[in-house]
N, C-alpha and C. Protein backbone atom coordinates (compact mmCIF):
# COMPACT_ATOMS: atom_id res chain seq x y z
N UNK A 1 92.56 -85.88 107.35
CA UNK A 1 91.99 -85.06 106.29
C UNK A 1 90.94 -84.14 106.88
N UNK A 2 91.41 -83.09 106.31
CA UNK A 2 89.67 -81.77 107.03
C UNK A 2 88.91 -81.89 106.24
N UNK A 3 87.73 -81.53 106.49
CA UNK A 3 86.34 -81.77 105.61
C UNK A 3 85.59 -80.23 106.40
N UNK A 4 85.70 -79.52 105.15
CA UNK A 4 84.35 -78.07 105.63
C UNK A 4 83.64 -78.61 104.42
N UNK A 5 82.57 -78.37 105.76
CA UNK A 5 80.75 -78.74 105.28
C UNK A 5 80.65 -77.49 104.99
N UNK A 6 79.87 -77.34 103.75
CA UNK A 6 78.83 -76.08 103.19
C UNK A 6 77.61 -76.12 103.08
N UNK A 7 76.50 -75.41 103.83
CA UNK A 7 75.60 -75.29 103.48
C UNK A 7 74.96 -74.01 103.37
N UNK A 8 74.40 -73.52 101.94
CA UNK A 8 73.25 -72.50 101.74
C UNK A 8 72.03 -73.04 101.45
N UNK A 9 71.13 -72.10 102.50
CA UNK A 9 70.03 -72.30 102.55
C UNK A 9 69.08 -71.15 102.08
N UNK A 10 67.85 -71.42 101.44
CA UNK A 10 67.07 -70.11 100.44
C UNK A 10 66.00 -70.50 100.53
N UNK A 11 65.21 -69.68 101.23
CA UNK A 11 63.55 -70.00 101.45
C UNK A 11 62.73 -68.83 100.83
N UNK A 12 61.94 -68.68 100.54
CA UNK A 12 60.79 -68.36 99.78
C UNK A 12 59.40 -68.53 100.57
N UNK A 13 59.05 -67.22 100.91
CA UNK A 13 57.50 -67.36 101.84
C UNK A 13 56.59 -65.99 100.90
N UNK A 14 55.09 -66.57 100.44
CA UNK A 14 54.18 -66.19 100.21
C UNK A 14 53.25 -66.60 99.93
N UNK A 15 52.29 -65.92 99.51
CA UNK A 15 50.62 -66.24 99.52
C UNK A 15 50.68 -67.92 99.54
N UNK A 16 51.60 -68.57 98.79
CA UNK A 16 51.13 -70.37 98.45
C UNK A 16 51.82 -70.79 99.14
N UNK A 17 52.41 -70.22 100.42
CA UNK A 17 53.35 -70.90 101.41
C UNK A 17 54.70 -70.55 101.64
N UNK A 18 55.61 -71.51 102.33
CA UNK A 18 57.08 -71.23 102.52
C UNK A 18 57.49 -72.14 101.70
N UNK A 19 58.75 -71.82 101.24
CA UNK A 19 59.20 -73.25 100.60
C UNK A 19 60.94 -73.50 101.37
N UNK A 20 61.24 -73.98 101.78
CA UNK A 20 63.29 -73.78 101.86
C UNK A 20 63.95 -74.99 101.55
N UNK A 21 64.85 -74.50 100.93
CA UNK A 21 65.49 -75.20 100.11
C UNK A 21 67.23 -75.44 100.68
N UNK A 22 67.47 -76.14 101.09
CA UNK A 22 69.23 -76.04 101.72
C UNK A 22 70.05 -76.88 100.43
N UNK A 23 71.00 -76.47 100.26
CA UNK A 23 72.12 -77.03 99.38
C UNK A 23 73.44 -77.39 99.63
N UNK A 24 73.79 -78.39 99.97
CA UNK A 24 74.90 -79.68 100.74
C UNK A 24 74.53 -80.35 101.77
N UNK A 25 75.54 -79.92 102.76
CA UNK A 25 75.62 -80.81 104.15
C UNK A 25 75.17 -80.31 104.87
N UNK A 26 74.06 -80.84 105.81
CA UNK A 26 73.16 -80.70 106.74
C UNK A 26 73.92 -81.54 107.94
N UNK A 27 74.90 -81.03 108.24
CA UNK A 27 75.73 -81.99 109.54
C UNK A 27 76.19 -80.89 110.74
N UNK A 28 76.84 -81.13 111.60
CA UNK A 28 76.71 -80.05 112.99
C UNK A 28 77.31 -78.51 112.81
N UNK A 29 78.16 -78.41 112.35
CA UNK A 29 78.95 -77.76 111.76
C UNK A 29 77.69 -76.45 111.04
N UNK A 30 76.82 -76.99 110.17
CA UNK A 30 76.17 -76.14 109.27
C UNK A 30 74.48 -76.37 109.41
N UNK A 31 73.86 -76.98 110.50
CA UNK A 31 72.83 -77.26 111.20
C UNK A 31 72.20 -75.82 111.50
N UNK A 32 72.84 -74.73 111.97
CA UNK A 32 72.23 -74.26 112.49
C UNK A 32 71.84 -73.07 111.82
N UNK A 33 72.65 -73.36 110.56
CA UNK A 33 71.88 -71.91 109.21
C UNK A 33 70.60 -72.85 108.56
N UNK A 34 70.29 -73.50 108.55
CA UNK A 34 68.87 -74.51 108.07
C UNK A 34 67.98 -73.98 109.30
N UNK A 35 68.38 -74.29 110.52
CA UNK A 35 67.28 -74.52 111.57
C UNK A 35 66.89 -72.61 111.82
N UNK A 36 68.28 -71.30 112.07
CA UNK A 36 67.49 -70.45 111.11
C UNK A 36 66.70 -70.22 110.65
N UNK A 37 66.32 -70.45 109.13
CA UNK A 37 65.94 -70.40 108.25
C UNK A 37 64.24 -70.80 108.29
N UNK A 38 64.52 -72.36 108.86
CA UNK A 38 63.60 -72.44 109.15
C UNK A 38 62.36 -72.06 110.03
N UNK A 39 63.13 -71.72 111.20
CA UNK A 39 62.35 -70.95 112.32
C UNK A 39 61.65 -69.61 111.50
N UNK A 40 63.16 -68.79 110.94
CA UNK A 40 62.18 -67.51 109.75
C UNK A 40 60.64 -67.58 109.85
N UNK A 41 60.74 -69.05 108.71
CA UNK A 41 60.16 -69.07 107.55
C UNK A 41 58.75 -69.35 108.42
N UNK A 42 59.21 -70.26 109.72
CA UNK A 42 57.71 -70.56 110.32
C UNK A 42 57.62 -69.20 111.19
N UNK A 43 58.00 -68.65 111.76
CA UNK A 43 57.70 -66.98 112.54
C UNK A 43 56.81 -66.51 111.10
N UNK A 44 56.82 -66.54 109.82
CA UNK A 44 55.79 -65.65 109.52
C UNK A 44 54.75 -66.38 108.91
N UNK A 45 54.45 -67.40 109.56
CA UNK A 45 53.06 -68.29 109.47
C UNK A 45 52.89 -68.13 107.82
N UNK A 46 53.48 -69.02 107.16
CA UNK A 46 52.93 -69.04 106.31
C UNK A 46 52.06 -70.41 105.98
N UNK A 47 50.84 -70.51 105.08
CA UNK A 47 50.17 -71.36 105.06
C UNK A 47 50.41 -72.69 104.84
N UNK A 48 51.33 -73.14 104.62
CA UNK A 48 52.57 -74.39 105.03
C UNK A 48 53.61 -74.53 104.44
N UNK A 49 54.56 -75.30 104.91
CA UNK A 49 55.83 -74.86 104.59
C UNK A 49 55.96 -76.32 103.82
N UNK A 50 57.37 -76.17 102.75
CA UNK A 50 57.78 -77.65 102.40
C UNK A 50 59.43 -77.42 102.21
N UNK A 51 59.82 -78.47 102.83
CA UNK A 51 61.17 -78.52 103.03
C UNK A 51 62.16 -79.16 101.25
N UNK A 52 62.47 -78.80 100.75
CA UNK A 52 62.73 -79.40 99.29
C UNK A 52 64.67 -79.96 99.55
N UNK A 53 64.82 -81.39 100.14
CA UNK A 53 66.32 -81.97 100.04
C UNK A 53 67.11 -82.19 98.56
N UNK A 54 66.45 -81.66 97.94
CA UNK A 54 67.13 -82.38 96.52
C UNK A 54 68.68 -82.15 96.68
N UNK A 55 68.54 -80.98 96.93
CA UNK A 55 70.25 -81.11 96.81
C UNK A 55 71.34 -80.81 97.79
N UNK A 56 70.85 -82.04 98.97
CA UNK A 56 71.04 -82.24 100.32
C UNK A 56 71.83 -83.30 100.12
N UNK A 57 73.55 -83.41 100.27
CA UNK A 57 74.22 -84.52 99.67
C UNK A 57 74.46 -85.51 101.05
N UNK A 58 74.16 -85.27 102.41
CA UNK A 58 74.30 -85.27 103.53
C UNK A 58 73.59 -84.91 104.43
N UNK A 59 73.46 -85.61 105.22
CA UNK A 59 72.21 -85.59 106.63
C UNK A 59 72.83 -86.03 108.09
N UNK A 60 73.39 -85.76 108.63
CA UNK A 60 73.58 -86.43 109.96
C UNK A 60 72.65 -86.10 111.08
N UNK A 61 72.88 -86.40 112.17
CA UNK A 61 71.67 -86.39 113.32
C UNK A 61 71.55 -84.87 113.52
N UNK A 62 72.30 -83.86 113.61
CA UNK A 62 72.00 -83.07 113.93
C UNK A 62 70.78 -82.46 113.01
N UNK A 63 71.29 -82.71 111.69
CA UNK A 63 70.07 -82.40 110.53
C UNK A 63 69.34 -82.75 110.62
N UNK A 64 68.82 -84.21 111.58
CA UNK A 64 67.49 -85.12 111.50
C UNK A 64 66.85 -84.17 113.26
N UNK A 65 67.75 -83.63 113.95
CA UNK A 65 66.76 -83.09 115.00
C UNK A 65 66.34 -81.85 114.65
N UNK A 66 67.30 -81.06 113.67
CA UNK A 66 66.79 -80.10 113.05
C UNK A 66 64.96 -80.00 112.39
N UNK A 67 65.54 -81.18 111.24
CA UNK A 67 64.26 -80.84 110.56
C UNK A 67 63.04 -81.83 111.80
N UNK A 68 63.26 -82.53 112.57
CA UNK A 68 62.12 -83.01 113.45
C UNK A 68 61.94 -81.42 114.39
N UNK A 69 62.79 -80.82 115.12
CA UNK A 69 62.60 -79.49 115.55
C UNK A 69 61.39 -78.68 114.82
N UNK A 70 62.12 -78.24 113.60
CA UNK A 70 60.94 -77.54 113.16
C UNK A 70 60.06 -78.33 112.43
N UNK A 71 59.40 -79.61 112.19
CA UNK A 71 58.31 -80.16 112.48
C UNK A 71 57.03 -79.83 113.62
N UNK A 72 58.02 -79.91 114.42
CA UNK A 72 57.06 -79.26 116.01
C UNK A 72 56.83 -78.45 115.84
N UNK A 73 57.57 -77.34 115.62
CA UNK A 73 57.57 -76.06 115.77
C UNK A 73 56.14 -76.04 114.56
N UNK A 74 56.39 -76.43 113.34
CA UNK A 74 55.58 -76.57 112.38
C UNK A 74 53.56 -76.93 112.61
N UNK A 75 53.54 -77.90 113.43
CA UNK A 75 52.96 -78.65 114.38
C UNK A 75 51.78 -77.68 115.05
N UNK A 76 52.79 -76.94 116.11
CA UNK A 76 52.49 -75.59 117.23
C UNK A 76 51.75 -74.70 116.33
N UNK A 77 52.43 -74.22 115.35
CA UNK A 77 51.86 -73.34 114.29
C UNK A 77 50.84 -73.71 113.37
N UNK A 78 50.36 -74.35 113.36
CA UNK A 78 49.12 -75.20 112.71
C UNK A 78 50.03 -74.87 111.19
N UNK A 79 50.87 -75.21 111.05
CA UNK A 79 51.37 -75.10 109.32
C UNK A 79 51.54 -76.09 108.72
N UNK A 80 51.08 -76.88 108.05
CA UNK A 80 51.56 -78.67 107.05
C UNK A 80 53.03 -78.08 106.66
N UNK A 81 53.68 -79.29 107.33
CA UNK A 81 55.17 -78.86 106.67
C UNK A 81 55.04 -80.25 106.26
N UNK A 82 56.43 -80.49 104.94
CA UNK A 82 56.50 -81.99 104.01
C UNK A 82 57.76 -81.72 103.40
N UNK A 83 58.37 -82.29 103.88
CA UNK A 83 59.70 -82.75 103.54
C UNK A 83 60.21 -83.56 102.21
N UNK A 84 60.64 -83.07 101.25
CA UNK A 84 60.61 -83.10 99.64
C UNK A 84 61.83 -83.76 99.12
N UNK A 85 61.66 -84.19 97.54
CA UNK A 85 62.77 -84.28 97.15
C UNK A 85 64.16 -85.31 97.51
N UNK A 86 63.97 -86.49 98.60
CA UNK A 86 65.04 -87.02 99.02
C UNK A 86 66.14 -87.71 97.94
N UNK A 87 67.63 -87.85 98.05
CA UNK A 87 68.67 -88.45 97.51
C UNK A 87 68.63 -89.92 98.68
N UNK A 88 68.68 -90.79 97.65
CA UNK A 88 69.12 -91.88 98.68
C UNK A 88 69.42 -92.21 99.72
N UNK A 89 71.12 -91.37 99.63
CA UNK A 89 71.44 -91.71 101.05
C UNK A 89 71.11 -90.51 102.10
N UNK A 90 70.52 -89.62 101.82
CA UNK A 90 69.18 -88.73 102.28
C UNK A 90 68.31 -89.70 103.05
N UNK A 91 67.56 -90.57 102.55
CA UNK A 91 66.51 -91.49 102.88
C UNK A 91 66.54 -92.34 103.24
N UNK A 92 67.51 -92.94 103.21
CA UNK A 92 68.62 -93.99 103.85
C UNK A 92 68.50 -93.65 105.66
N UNK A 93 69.32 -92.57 105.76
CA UNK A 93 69.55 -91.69 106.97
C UNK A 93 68.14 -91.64 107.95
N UNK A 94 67.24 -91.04 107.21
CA UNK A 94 65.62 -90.37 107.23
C UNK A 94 65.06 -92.20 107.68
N UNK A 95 65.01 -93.08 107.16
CA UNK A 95 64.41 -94.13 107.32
C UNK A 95 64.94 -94.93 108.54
N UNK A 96 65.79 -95.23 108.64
CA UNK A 96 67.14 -95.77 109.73
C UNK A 96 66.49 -94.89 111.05
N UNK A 97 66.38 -93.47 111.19
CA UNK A 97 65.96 -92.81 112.27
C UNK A 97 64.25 -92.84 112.57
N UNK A 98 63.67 -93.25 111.58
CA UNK A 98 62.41 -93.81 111.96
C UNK A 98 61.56 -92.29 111.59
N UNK A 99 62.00 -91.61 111.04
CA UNK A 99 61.50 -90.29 110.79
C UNK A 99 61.31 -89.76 109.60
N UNK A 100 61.24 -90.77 108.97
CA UNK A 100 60.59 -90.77 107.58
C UNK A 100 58.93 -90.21 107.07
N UNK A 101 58.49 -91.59 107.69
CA UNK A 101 56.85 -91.04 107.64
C UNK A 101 56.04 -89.98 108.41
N UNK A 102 57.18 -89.61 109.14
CA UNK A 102 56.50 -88.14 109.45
C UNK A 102 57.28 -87.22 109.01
N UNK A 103 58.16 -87.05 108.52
CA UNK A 103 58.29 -86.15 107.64
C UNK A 103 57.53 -85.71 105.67
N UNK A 104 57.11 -87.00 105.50
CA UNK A 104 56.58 -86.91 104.51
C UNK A 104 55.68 -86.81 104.67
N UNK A 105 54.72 -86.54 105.67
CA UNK A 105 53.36 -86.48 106.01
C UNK A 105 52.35 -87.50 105.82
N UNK A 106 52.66 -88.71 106.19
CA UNK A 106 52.25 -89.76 106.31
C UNK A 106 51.95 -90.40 107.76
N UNK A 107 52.07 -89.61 108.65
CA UNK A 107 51.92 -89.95 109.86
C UNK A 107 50.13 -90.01 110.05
């Protein structure tokens, strides 16, 4: 059986920050329009960014080095980034990789 992953991703940067928002699968295939996006959103320094998963039906590793990627990157840029919104097996994924509490800014 084939399986195409979809993902659109829509970020939003001003005065109260970045916000981006991706919608489906965050798996290898579609990794690299998120990580994009994200880079964007941190190139124009905005005063911090928040990542919103709500309607992230899927996460695989590539998605988890993604969003740890631009964490750093986040990091470098003195920007609070916080990772929003998780679905279960979202958090499931996120917890299992040990990259939970720093993504929620609990580190």
């Amino acid at each position: 059986m084939t399986h195409d992953s979809v993902l659109m991703v829509t970020a939003r940067v001003d005065s109260s920050g970045a916000r981006v928002v991706p919608v489906g699968e965050v798996v290898m295939d579609t990794a690299d329009r998120l990580r994009g996006v994200l880079l964007n959103a941190l190139g124009r320094r905005p005063t911090a960014l928040t990542v919103d998963l709500g309607e992230v039906s899927f996460l695989d590793s590539t998605g988890i080095a993604v969003l740890v990627q631009g964490y750093r990157l986040a990091v470098e840029f003195a920007v609070p980034m916080t990772v929003v919104n998780f679905r279960p097996p979202v958090r499931q994924v996120l917890e299992l990789s040990g990259v939970l509490p720093l993504l929620e800014g609990e580190q």
